[in-house]
N, C-alpha and C. Protein backbone atom coordinates (compact mmCIF):
# COMPACT_ATOMS: atom_id res chain seq x y z
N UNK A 1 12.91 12.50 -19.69
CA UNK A 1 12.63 11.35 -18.85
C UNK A 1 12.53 11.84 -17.40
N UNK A 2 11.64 11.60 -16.58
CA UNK A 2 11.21 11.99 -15.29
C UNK A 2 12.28 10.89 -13.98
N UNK A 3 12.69 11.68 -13.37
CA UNK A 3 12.90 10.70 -11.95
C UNK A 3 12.45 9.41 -11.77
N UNK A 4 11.28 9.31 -11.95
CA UNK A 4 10.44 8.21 -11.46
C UNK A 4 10.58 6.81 -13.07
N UNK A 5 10.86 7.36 -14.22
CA UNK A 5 11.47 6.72 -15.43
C UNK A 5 12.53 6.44 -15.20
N UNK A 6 13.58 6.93 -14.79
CA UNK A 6 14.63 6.59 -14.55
C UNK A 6 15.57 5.32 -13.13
N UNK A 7 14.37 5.89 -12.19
CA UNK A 7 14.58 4.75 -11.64
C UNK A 7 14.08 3.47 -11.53
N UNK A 8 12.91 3.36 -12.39
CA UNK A 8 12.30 2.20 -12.77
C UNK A 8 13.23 1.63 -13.72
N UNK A 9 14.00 2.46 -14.94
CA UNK A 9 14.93 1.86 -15.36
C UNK A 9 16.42 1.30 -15.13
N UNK A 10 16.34 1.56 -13.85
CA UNK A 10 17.42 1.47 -13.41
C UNK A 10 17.38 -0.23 -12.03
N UNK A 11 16.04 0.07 -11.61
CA UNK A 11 14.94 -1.22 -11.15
C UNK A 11 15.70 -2.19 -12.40
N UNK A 12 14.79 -2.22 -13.58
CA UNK A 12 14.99 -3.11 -14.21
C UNK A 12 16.32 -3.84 -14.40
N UNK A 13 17.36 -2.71 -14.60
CA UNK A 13 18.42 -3.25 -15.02
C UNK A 13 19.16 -3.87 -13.83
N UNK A 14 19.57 -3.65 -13.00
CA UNK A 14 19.44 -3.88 -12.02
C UNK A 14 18.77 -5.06 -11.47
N UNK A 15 17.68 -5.60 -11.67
CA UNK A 15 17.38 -6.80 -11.24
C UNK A 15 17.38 -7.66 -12.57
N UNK A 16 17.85 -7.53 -13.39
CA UNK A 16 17.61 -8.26 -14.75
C UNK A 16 16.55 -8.83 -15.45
N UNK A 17 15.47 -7.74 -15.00
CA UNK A 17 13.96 -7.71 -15.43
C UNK A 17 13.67 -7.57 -16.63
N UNK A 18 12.74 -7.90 -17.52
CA UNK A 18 12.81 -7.30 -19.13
C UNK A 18 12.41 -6.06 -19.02
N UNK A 19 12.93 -5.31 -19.68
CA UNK A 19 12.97 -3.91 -20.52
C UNK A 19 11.40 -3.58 -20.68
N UNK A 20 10.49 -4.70 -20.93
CA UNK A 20 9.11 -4.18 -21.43
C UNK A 20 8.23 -4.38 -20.23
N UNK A 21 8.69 -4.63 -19.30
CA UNK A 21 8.00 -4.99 -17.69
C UNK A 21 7.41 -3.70 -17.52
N UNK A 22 6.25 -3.56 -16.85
CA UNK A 22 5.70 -1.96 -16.46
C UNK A 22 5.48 -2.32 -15.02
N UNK A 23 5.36 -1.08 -14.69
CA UNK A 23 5.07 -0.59 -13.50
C UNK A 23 3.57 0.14 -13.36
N UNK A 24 3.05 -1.06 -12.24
CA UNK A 24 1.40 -0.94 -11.91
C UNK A 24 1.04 0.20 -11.50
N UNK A 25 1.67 1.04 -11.22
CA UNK A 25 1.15 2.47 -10.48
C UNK A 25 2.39 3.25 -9.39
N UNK A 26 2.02 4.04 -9.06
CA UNK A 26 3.05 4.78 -7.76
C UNK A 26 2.42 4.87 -6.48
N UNK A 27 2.86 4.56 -5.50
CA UNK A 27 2.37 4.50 -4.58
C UNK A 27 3.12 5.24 -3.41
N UNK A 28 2.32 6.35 -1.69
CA UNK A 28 2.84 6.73 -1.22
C UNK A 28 1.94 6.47 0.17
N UNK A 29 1.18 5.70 -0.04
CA UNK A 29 0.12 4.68 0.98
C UNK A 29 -0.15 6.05 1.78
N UNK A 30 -0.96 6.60 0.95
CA UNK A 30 -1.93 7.79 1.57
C UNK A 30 -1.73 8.42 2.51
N UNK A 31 -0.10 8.68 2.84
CA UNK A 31 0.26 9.75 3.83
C UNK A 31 1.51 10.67 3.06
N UNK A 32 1.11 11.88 4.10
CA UNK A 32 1.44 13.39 3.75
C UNK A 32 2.68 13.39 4.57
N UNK A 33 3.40 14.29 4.61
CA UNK A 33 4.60 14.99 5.22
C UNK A 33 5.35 14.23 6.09
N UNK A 34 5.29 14.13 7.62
CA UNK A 34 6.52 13.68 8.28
C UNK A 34 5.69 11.79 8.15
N UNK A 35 4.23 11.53 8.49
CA UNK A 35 3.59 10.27 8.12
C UNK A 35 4.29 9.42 7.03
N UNK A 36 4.22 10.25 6.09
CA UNK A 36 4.66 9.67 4.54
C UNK A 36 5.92 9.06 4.75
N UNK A 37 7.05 9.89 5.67
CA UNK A 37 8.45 9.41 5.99
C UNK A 37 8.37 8.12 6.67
N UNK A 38 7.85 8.33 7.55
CA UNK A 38 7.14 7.14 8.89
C UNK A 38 7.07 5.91 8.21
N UNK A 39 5.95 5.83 6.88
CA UNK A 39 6.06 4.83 6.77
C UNK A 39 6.81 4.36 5.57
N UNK A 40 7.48 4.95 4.77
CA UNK A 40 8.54 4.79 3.75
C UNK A 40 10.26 4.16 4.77
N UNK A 41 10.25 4.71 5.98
CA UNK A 41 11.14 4.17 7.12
C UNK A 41 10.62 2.76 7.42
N UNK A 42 9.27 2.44 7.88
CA UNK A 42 8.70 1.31 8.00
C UNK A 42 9.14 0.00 6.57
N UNK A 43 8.50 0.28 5.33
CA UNK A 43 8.63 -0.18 4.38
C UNK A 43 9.99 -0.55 4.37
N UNK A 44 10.84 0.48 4.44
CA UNK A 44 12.50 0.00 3.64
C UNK A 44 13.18 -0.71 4.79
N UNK A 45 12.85 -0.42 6.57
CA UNK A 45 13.37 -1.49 7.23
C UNK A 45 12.64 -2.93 6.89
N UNK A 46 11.59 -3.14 6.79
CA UNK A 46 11.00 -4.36 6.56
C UNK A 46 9.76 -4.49 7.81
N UNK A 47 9.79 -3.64 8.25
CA UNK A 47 8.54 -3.65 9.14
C UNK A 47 7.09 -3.71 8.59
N UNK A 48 7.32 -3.18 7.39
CA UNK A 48 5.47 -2.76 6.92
C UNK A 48 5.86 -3.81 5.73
N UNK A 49 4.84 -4.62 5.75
CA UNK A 49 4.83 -5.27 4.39
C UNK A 49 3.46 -6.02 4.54
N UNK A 50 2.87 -4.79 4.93
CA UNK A 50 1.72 -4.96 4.06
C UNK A 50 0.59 -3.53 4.33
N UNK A 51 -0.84 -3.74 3.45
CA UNK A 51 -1.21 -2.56 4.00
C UNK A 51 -2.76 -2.91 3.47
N UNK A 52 -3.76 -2.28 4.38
CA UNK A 52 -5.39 -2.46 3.76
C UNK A 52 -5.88 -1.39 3.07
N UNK A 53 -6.61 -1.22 1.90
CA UNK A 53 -6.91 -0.10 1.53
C UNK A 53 -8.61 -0.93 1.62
N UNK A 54 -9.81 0.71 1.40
CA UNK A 54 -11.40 -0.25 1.54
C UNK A 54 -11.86 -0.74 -0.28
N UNK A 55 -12.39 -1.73 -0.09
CA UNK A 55 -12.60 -2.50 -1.81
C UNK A 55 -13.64 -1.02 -1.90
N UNK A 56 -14.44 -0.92 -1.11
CA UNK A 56 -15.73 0.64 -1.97
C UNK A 56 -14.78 1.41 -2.69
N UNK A 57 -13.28 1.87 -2.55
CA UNK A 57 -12.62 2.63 -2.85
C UNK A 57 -12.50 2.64 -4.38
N UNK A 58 -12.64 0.92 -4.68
CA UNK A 58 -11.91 0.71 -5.62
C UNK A 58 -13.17 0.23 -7.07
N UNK A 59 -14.23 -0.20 -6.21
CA UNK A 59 -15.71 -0.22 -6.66
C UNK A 59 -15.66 1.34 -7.58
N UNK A 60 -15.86 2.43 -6.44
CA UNK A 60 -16.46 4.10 -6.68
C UNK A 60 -15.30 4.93 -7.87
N UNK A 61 -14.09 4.12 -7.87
CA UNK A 61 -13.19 4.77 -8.94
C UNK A 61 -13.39 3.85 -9.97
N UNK A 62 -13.49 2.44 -10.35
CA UNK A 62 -14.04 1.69 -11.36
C UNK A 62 -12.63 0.87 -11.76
N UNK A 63 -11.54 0.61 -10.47
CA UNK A 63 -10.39 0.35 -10.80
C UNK A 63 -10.04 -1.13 -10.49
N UNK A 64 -9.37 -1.96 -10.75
CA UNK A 64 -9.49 -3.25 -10.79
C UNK A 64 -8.81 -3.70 -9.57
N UNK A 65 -8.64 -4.59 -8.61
CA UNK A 65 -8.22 -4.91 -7.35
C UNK A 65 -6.96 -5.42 -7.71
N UNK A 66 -6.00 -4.99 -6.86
CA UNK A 66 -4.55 -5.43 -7.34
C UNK A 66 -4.65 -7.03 -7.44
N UNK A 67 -3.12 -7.63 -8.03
CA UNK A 67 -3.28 -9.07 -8.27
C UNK A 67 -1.89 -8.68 -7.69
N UNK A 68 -1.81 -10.38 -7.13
CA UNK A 68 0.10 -11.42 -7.18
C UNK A 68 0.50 -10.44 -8.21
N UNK A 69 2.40 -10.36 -8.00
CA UNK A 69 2.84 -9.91 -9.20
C UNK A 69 3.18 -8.80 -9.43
N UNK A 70 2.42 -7.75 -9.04
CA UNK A 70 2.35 -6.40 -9.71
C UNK A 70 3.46 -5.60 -8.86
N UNK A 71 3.82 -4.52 -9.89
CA UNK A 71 5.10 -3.61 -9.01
C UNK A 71 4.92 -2.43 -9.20
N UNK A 72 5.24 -1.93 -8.11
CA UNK A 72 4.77 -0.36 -7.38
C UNK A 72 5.89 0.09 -6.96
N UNK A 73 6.03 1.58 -7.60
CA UNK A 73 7.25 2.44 -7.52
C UNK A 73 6.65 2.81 -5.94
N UNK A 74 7.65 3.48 -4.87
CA UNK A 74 6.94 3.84 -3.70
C UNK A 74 7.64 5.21 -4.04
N UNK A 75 7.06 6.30 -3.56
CA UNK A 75 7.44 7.62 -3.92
C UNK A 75 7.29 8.00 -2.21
N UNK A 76 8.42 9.23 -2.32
CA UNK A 76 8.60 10.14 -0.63
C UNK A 76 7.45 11.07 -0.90
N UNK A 77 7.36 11.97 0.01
CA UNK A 77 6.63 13.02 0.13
C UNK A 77 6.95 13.88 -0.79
N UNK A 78 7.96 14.54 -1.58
CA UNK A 78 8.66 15.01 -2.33
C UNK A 78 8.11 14.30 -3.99
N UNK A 79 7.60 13.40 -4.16
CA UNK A 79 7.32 12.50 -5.32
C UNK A 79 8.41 12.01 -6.03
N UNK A 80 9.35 11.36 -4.78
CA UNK A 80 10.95 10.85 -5.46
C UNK A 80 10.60 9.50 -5.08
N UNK A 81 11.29 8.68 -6.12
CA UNK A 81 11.13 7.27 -6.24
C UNK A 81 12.08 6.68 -4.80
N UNK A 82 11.84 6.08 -3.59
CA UNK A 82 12.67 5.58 -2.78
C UNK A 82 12.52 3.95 -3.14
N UNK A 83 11.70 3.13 -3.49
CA UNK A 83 11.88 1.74 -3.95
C UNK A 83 10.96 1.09 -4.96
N UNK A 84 10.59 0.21 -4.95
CA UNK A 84 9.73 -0.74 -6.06
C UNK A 84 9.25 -1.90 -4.78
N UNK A 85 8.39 -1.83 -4.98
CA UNK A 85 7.59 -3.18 -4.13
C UNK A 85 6.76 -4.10 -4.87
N UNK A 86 6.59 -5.87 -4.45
CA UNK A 86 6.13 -6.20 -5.68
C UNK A 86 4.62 -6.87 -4.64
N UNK A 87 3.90 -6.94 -5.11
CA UNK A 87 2.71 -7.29 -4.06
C UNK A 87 2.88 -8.79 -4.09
N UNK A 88 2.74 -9.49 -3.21
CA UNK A 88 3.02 -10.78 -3.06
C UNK A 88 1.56 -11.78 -2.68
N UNK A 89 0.47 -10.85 -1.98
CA UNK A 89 -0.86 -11.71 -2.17
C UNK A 89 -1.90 -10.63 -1.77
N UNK A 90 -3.33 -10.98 -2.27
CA UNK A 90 -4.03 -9.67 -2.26
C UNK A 90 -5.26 -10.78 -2.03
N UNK A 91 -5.90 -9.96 -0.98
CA UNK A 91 -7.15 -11.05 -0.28
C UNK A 91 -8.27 -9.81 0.13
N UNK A 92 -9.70 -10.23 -0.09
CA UNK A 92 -10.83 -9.44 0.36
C UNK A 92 -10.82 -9.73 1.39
N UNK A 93 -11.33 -8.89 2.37
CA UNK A 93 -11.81 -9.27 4.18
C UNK A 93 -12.33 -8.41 4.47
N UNK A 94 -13.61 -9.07 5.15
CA UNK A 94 -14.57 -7.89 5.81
C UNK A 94 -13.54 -7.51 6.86
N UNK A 95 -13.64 -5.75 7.67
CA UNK A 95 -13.08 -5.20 8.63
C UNK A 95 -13.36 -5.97 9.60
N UNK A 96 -14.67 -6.54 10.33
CA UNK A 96 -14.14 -7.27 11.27
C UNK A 96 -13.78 -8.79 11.76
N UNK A 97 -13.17 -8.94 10.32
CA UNK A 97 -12.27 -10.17 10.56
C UNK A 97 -11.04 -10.42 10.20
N UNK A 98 -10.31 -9.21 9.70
CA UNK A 98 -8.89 -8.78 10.42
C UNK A 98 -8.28 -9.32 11.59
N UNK A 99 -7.37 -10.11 11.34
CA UNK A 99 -6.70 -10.61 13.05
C UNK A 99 -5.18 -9.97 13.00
N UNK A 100 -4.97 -9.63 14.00
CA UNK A 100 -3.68 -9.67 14.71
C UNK A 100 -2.94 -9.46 13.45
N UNK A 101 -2.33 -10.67 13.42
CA UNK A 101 -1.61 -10.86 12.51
C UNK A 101 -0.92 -10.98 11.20
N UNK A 102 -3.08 -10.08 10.78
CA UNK A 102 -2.76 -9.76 9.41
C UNK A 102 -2.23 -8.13 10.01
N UNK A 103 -2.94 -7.10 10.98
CA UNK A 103 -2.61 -6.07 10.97
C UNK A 103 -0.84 -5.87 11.49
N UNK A 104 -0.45 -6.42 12.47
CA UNK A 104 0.38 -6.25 12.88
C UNK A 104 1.65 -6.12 11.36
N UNK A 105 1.11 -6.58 10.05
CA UNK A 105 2.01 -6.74 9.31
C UNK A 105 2.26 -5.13 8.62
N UNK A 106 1.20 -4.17 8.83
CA UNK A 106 1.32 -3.06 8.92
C UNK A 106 2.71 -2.16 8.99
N UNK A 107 3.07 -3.07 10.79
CA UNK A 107 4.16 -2.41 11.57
C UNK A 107 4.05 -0.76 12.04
N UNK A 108 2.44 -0.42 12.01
CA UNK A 108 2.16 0.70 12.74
C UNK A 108 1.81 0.80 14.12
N UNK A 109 1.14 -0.64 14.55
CA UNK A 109 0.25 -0.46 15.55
C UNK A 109 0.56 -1.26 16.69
N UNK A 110 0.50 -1.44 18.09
CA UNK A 110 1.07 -2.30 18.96
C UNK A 110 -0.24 -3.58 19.32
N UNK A 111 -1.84 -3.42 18.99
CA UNK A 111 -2.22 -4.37 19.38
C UNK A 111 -3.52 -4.06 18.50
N UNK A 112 -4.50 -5.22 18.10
CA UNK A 112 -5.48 -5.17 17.36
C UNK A 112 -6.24 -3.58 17.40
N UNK A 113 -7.06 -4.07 19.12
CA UNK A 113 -8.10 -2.68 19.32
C UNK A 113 -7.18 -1.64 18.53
N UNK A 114 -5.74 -0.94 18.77
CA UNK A 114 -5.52 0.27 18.81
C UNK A 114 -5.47 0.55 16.76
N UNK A 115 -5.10 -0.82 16.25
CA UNK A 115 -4.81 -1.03 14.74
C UNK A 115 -6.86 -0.41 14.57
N UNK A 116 -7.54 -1.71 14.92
CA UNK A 116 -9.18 -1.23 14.29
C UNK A 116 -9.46 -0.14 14.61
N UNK A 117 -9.13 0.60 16.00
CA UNK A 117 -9.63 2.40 16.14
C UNK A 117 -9.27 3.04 14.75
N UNK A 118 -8.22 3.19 14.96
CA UNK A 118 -7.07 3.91 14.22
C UNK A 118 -7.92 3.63 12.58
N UNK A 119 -8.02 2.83 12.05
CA UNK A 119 -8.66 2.03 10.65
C UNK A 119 -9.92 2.68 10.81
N UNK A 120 -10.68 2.13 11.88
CA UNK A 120 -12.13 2.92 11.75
C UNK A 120 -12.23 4.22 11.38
N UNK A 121 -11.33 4.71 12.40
CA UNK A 121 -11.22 6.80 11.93
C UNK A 121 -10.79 7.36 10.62
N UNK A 122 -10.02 6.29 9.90
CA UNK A 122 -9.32 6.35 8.34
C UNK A 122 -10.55 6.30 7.19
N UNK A 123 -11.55 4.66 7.67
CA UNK A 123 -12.58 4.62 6.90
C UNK A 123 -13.42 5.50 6.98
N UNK A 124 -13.61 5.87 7.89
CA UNK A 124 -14.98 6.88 7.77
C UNK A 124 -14.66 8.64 7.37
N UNK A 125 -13.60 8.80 7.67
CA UNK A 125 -13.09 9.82 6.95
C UNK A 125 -12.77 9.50 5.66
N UNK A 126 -12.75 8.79 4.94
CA UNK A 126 -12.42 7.69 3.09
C UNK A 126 -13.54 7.89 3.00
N UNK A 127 -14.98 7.11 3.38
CA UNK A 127 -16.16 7.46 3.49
C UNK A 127 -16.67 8.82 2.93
N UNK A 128 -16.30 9.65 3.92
CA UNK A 128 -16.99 11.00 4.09
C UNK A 128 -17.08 11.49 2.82
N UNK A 129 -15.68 11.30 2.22
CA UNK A 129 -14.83 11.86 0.86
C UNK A 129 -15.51 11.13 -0.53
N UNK A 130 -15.26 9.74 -0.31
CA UNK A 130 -15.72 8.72 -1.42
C UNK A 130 -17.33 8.58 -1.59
N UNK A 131 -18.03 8.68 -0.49
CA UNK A 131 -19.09 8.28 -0.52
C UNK A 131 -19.80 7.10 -0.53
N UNK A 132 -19.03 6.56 1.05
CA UNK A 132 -19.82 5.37 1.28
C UNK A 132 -19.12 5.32 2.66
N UNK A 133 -20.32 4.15 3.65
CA UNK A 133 -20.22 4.53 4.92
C UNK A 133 -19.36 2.70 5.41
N UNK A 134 -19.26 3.16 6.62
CA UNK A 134 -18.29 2.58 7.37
C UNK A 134 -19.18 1.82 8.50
N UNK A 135 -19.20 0.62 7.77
CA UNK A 135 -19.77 -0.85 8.68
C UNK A 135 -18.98 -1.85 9.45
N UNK A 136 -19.00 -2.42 10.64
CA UNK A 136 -18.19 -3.43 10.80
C UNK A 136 -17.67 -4.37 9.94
N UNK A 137 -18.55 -4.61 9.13
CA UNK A 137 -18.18 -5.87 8.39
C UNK A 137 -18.05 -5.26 6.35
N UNK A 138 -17.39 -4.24 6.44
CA UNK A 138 -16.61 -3.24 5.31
C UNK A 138 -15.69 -3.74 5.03
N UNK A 139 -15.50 -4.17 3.42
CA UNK A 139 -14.96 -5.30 3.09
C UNK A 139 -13.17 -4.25 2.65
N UNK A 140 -12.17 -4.82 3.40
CA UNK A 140 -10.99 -4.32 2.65
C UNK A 140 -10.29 -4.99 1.61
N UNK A 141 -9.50 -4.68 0.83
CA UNK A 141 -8.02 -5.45 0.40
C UNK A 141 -6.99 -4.88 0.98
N UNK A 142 -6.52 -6.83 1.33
CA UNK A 142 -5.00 -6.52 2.39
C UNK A 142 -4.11 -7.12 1.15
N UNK A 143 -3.38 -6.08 1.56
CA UNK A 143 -2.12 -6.54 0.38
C UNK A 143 -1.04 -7.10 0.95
N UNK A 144 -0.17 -8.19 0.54
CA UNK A 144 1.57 -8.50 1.22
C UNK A 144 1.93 -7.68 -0.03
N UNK A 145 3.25 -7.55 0.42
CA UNK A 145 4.12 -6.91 -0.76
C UNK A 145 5.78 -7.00 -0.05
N UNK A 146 6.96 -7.66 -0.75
CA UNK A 146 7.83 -6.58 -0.61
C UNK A 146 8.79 -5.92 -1.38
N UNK A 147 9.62 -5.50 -0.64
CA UNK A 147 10.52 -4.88 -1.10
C UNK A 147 11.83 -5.53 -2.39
N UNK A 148 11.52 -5.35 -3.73
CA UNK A 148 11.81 -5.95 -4.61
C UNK A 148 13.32 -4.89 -5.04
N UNK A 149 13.41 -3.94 -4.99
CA UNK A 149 14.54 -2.94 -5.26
C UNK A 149 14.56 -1.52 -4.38
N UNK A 150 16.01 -1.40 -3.98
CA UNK A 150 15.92 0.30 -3.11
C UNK A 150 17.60 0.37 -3.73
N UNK A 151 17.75 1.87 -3.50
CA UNK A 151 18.93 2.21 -3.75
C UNK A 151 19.75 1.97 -3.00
């Protein structure tokens, strides 16, 4: 049994979930090394609860758009289980109609412009990789989610 089995089973029991409940995927919201910490610190204070990934992403892999409901192991940089998050609402939006207040839920950024720079330079580098380009009006999914179990 792997780390990441074990603390899902331990999730379960623990919240008095059924035994046959799965877990939607692992997640480490696409950052590397000291980033990855950054925002796993974000997440478990309660600052980040939420996050945009681009729908082309999810088009070009053939994967279905998250729903309400679903629970996501969050893994460190290390690929160790630090919590379970449960997504709480999942909405399409073109990039430029993002407000405030959906980004700020991030808890990365101090004001729109610096959140859309920052996003623009993400998409088009996602782009470069995935193969598809980066329009103003580039449709994301914003996810809520929170924090459903931590040690």
């Amino acid at each position: 049994m792997t780390e990441a089995d074990e603390f899902w089973n331990e999730f379960l029991k623990a919240t008095g979930r059924d035994e046959e409940e799965r877990c939607a995927g692992d997640l480490n919201f696409e950052a590397k090394g000291f980033v990855a910490d950054e925002m796993i610190a974000l997440v478990l204070s309660g600052k980040k609860t939420a996050f945009f990934t681009s729908w082309s992403t999810y088009a070009i892999d053939q994967e279905p758009v998250p729903v309400s409901g679903e629970l996501y192991l969050v893994l460190d940089r290390n690929e160790k289980p630090v919590c379970v998050i449960e997504t709480q609402s999942v909405q399409v939006i073109p990039f430029n109609e993002v407000t405030w207040e959906m980004a700020k839920l991030e808890g990365e950024d101090e004001n729109l412009e610096v959140w859309r720079e920052k996003k623009r330079e993400y998409l088009e580098e996602e782009g470069d990789i995935m193969g598809f380009e980066f329009t103003p009006d580039i449709k994301l999914v914003f996810q809520t989610f929170s924090v459903v179990y931590k040690k």
